[in-house]
Protein backbone atom coordinates (compact mmCIF):
# COMPACT_ATOMS: atom_id res chain seq x y z
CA UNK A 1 9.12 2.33 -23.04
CA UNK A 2 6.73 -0.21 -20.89
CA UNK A 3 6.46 1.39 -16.82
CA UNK A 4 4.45 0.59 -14.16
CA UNK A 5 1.58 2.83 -12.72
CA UNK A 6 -1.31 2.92 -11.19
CA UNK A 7 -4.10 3.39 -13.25
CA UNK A 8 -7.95 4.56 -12.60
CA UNK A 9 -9.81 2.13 -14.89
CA UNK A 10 -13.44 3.90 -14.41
CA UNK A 11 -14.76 6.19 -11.63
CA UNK A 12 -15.48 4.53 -8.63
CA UNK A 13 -13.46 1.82 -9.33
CA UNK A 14 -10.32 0.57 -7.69
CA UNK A 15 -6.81 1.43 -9.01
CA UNK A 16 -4.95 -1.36 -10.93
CA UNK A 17 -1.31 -1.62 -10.74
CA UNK A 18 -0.01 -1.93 -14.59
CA UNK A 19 2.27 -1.51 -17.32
CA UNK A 20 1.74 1.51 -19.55
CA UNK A 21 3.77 2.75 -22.71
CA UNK A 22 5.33 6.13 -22.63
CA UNK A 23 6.50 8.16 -25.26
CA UNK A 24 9.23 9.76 -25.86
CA UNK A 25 8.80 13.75 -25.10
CA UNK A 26 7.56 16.04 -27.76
CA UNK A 27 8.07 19.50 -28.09
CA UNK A 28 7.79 20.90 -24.89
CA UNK A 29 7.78 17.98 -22.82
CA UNK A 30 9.63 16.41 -20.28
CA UNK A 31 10.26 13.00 -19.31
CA UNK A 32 11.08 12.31 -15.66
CA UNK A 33 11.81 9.16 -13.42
CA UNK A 34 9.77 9.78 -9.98
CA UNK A 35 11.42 9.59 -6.64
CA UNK A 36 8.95 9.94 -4.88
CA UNK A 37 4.69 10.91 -5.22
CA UNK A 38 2.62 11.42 -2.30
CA UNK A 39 -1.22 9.99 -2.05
CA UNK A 40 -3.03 12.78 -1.22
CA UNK A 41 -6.97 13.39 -0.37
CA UNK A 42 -7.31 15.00 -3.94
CA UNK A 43 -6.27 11.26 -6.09
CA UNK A 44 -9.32 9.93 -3.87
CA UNK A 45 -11.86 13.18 -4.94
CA UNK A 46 -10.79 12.09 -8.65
CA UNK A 47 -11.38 8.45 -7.76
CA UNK A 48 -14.59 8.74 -6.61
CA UNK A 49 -15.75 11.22 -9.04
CA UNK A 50 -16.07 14.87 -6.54
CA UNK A 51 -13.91 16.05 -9.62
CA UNK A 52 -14.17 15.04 -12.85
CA UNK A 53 -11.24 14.50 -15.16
CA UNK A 54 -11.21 11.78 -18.37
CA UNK A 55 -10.70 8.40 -17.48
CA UNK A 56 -8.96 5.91 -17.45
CA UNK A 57 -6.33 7.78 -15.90
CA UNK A 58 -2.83 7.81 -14.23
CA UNK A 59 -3.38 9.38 -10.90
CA UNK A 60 -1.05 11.49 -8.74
CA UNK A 61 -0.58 15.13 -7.99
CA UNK A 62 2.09 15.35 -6.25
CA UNK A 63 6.17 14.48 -7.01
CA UNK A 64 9.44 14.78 -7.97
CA UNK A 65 12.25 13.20 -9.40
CA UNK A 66 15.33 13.52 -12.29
CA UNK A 67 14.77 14.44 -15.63
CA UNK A 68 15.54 11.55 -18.52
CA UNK A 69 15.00 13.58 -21.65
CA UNK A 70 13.19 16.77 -22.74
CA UNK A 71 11.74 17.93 -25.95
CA UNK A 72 12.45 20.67 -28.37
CA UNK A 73 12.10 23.86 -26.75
CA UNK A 74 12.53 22.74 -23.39
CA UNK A 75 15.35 24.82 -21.73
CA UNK A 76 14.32 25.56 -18.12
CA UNK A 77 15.30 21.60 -16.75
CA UNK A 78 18.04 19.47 -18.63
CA UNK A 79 18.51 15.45 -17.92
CA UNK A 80 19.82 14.93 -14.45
CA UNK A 81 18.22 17.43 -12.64
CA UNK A 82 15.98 17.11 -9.78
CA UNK A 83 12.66 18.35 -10.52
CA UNK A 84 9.25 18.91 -8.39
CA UNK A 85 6.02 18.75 -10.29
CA UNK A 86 3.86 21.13 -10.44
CA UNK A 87 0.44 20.40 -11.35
CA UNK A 88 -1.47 23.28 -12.00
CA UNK A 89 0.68 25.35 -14.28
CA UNK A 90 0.20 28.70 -15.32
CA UNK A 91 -0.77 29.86 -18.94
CA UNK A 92 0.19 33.33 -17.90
CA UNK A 93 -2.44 34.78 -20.26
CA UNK A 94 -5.69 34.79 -18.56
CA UNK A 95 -7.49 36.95 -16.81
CA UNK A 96 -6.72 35.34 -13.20
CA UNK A 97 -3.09 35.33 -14.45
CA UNK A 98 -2.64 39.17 -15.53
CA UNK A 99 -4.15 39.79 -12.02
CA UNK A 100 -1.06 37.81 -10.33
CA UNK A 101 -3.61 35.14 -9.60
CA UNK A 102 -2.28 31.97 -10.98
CA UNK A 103 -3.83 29.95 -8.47
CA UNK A 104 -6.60 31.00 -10.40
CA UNK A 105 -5.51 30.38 -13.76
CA UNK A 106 -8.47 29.48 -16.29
CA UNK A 107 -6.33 27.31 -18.29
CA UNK A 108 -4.22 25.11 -15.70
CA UNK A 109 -6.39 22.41 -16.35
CA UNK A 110 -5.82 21.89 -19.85
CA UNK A 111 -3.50 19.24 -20.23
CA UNK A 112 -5.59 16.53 -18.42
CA UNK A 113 -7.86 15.71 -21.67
CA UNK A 114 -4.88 14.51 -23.27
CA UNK A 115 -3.68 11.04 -24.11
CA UNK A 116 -0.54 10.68 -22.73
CA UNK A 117 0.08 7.00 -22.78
CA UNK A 118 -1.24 3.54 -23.47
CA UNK A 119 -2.09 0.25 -21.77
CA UNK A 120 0.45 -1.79 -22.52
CA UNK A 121 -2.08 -4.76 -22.82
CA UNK A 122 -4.40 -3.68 -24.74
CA UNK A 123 -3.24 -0.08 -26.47
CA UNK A 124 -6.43 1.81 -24.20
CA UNK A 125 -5.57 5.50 -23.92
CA UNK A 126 -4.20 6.72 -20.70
CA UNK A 127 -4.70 10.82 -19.24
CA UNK A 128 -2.84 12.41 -17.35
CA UNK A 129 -4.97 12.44 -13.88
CA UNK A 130 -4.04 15.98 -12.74
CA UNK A 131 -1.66 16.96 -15.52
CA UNK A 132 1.20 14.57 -13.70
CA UNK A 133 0.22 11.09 -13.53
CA UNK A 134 2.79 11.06 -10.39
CA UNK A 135 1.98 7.26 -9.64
CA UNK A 136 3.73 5.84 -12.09
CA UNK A 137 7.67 5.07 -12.21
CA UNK A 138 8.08 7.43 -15.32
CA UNK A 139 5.57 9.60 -16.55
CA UNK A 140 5.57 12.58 -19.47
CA UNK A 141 4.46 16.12 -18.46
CA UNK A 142 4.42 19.59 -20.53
CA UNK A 143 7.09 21.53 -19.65
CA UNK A 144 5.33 24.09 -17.25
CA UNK A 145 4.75 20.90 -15.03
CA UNK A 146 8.42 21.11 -13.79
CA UNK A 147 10.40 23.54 -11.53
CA UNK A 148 13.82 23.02 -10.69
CA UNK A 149 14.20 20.87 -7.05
CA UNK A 150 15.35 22.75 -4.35
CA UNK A 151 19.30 22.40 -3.43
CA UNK A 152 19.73 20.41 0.09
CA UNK A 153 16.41 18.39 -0.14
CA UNK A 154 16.46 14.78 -0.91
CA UNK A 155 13.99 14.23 -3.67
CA UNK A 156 12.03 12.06 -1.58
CA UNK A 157 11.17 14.72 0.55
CA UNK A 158 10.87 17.44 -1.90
CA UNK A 159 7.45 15.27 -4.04
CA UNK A 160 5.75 16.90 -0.28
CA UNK A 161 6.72 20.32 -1.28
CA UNK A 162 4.36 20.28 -4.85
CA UNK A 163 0.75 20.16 -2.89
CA UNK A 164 0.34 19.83 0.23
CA UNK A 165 2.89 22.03 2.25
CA UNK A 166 2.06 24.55 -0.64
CA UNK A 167 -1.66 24.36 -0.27
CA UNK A 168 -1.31 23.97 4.12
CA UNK A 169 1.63 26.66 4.13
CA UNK A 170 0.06 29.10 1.61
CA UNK A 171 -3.81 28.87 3.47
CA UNK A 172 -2.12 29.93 6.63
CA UNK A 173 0.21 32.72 4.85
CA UNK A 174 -1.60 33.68 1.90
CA UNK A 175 -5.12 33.35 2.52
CA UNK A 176 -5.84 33.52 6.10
CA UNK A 177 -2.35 35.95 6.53
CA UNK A 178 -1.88 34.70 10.34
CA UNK A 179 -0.32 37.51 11.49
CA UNK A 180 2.51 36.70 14.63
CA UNK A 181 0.11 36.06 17.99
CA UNK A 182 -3.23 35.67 17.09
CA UNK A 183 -4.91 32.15 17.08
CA UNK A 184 -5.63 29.41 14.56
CA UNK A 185 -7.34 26.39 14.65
CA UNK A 186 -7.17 23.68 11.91
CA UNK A 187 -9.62 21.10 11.06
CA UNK A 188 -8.40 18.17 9.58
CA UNK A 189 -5.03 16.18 10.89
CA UNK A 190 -4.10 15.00 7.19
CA UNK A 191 -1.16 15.81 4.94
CA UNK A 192 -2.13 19.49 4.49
CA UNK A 193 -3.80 19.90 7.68
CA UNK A 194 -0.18 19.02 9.34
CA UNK A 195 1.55 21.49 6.83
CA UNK A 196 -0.74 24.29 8.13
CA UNK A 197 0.03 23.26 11.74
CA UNK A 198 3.40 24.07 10.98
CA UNK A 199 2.69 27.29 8.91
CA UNK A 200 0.64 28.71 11.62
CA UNK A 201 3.51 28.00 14.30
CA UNK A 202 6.12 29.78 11.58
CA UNK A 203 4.07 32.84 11.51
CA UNK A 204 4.04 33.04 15.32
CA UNK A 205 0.61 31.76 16.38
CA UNK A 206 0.32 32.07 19.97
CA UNK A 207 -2.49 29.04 20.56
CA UNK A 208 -2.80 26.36 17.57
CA UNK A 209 -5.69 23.72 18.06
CA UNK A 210 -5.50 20.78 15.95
CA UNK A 211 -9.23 19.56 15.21
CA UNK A 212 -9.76 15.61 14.35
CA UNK A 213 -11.93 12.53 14.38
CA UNK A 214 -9.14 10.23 15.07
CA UNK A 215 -7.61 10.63 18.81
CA UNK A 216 -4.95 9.02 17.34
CA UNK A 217 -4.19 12.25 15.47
CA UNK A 218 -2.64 13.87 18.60
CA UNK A 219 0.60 13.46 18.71
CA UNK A 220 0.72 14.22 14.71
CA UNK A 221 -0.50 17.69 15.28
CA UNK A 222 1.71 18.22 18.65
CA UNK A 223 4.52 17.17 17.14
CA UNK A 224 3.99 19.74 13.68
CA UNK A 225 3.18 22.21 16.13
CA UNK A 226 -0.66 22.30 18.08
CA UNK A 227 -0.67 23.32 21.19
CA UNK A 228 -3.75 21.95 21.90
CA UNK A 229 -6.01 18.91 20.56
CA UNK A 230 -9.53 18.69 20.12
CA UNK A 231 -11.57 15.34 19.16
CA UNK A 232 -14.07 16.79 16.83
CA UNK A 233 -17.75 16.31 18.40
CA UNK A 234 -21.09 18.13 18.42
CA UNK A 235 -19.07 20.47 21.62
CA UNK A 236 -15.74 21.26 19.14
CA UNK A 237 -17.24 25.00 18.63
CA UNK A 238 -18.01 25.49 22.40
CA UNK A 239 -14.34 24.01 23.26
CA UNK A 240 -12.32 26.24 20.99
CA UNK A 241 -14.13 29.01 22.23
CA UNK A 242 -12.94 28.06 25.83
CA UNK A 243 -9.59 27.53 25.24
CA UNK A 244 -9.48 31.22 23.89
CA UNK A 245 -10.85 32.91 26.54
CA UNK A 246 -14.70 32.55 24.75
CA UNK A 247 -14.15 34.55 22.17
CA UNK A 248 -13.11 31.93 19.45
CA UNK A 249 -9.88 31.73 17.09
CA UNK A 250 -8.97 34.37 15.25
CA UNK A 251 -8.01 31.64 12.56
CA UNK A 252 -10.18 28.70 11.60
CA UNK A 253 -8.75 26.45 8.49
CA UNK A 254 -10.49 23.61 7.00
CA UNK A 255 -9.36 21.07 5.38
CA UNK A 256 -11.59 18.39 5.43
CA UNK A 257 -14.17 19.87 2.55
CA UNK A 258 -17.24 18.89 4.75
CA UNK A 259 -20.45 20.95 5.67
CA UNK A 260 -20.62 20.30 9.13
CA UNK A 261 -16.95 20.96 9.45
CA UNK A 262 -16.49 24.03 7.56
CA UNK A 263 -19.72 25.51 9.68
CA UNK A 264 -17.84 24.19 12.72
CA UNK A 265 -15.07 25.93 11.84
CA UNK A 266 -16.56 29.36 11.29
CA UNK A 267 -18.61 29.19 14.32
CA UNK A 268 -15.06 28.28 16.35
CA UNK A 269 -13.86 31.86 15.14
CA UNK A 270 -14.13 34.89 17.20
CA UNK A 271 -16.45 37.96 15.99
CA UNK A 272 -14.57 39.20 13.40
CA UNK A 273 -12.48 36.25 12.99
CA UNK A 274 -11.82 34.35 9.28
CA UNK A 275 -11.89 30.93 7.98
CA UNK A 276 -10.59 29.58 5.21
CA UNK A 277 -11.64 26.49 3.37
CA UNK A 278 -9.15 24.01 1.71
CA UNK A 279 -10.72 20.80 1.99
CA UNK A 280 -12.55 19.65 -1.68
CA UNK A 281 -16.28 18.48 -0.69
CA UNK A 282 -18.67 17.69 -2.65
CA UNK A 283 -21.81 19.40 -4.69
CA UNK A 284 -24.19 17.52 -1.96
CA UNK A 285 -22.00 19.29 0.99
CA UNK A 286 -24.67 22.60 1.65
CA UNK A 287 -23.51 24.84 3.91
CA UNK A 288 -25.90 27.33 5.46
CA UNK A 289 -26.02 30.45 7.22
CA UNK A 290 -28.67 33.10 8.47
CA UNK A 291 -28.72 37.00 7.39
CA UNK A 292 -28.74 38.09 11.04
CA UNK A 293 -25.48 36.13 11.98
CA UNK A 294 -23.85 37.04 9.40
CA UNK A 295 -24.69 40.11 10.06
CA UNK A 296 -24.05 40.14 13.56
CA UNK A 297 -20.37 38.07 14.12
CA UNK A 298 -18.76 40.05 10.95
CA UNK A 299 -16.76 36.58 10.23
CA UNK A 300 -15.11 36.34 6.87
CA UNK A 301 -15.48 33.17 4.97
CA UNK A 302 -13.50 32.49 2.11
CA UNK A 303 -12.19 29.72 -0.51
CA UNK A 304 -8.58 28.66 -1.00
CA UNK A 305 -7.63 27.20 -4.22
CA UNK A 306 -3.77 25.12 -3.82
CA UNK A 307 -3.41 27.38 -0.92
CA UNK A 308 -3.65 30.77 -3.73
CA UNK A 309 0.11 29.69 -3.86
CA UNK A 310 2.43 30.27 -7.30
CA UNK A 311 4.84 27.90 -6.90
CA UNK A 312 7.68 29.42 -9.09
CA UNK A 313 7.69 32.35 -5.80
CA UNK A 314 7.04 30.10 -2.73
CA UNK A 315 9.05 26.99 -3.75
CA UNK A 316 12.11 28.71 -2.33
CA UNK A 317 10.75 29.86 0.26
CA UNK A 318 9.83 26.36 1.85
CA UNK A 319 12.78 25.17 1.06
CA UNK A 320 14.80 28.02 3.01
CA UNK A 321 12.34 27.15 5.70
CA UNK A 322 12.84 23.11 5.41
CA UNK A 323 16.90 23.82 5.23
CA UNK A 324 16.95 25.95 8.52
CA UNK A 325 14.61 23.59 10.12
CA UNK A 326 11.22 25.81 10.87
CA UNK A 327 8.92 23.07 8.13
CA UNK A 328 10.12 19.43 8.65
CA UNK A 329 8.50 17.30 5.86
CA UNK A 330 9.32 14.45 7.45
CA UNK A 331 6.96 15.07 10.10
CA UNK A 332 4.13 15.10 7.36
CA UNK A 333 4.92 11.44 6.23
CA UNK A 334 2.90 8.59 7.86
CA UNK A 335 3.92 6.06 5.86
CA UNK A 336 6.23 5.25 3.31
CA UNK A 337 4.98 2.70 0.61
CA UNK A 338 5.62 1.28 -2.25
CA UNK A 339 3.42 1.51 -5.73
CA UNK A 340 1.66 -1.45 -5.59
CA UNK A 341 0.45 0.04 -1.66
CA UNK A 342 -1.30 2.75 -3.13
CA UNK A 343 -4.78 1.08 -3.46
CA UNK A 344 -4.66 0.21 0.18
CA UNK A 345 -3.15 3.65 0.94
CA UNK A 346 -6.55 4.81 -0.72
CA UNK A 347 -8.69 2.79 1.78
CA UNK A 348 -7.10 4.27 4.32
CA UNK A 349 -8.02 7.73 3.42
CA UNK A 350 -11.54 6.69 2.90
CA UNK A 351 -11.17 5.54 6.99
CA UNK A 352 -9.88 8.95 7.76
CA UNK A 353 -6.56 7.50 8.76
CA UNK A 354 -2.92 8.97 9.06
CA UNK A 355 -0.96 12.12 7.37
CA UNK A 356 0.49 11.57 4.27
CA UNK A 357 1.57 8.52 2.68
CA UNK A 358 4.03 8.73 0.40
CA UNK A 359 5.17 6.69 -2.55
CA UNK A 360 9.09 6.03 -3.03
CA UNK A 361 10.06 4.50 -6.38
């Protein structure tokens, strides 16, 4: 059956809206008609190249929709349910897995050297992007790429819940553990940055500063819950420090994958304090630090891979917070767009601008 995507053609080079040919699911597949697939920072690392996965590719992380059909063996989802996809699934047989860390897993990956579909012009092979290829009407996924929707959530909503308010909620909660009164800041107003706004205010931060190049950010972050705003300068260290008394956050999360920022962000935290990094930067992004200071502040700096979430655990538990109204996923949303947007929706991100855009089919 002919759909329409978008497709990455070569990295570096801009999407192109066409029609692919999908196959009917195999064993262990799943086909699924997307709601709804939000462009998030991660499509643009692929784009560019700051990850590598085969090309050409279907992009998109990050969806949900109904199920059409599923393959032999496929018992979990039947056609007409809502489903959220989940693009990193676990093999449940590695060595990050048997430790419970499937954030981790070795083999999650695995699926995106496959051909999954054709040009319809031409017959060209087609991967998967990250396992999902979300921006496409229809797309084909292994079974492990779908968990059951969440009851009460329109679907369009939902596509939110499969990266970024997992990564932005589970950095706050699972890495970081904000613990009720202590104080965060987070640096980067985008899609996940706004999720972790909102995390830190459900675990009870006391003072949340919102950290951004864009003024224009502000009332974004106010609205998902900062209680203060900082434009991000040369002085963004020295003015998180005096809007906590001088001693710095106890919190600091990044999400912009930048060396300047993440070294921003650990010098914002107080002695002792912790910061984790989300944001994806490049091999070229160096960050340094002396002995003596590290010595000295006792700050712990750590990595945070889709927010060390496992989505078959939290899943329910953001949508028990979306249904009683703590995590509004409407307030991540900047923009909703159609599929032959997303290229522009692309430039965008490359300017730094807005939340999340989000793709409604």
């Amino acid at each position: 059956m002919t759909v329409r995507a978008a497709v990455l053609p070569a990295v570096g080079a801009p999407l192109e809206i066409a029609e692919i040919e999908l196959p009917e699911p195999g064993p262990g597949q799943v086909r699924v008609r997307l709601a709804a697939a939000g462009v998030c920072h991660s499509d643009l690392s692929l784009s560019d190249g700051t990850m590598r996965v085969p090309v050409p590719a279907v992009l998109g992380h990050e969806g949900a929709g109904t199920v059409l059909a599923v393959g032999e063996g496929v018992t979990h989802v039947s056609p007409g349910a809502g489903v959220v996809l989940n693009w990193a699934p676990s093999c449940g047989s590695c060595h990050a897995c048997s430790l419970g860390e499937v954030w981790l897993c070795a083999n999650a990956l695995a699926g995106v050297g496959n051909v999954y579909a054709r040009r319809a012009s031409d017959g060209t092979d087609l991967h998967p992007g990250l396992n999902v290829a979300a921006f496409a009407q229809e797309t084909v996924v292994a079974g492990g790429c779908v968990l059951p929707a969440p009851d009460g959530i329109p679907l369009t909503d939902a596509a939110l819940l499969g990266c970024a308010v997992l990564t932005g909620y589970g950095a706050v909660h699972h890495s970081a553990r904000v613990r009720d009164g202590e104080t965060v800041a987070v640096f980067g107003v985008g899609g996940v940055g706004l999720a972790a706004l909102q995390a830190a205010r459900i675990a009870g931060a006391s003072r949340i500063v919102a950290v951004d190049v864009s003024p224009a950010k502000e009332e974004l972050a106010r609205a998902a819950g900062a209680t203060d705003f900082v434009v991000a300068s040369e002085d963004t260290a020295r003015e998180i420090r005096a809007l906590t008394g001088k001693q710095g956050v106890d919190v600091a999360v990044e999400c912009v994958g930048r060396a300047v920022t993440i070294r921003t962000a650990w010098e914002s935290t107080r002695r002792g304090g912790r910061t984790t990094v989300v944001g994806i930067g490049g091999k070229e992004q160096q960050v340094t630090f002396n002995a003596l200071e590290i010595f000295h502040w006792g700050r712990t700096l750590s990595g945070c891979v889709y927010g060390n979430s496992d989505p078959a655990r939290d899943l329910p538990v953001l949508a028990d917070h979306v249904r009683a109204g703590r995590l509004d996923l409407g307030a991540l949303v900047t923009d909703r767009i159609s599929l032959d947007d997303i290229p522009a929706a692309f430039d965008n991100m490359r300017a730094g601008k807005g939340g999340r855009a989000v793709v409604t089919f």
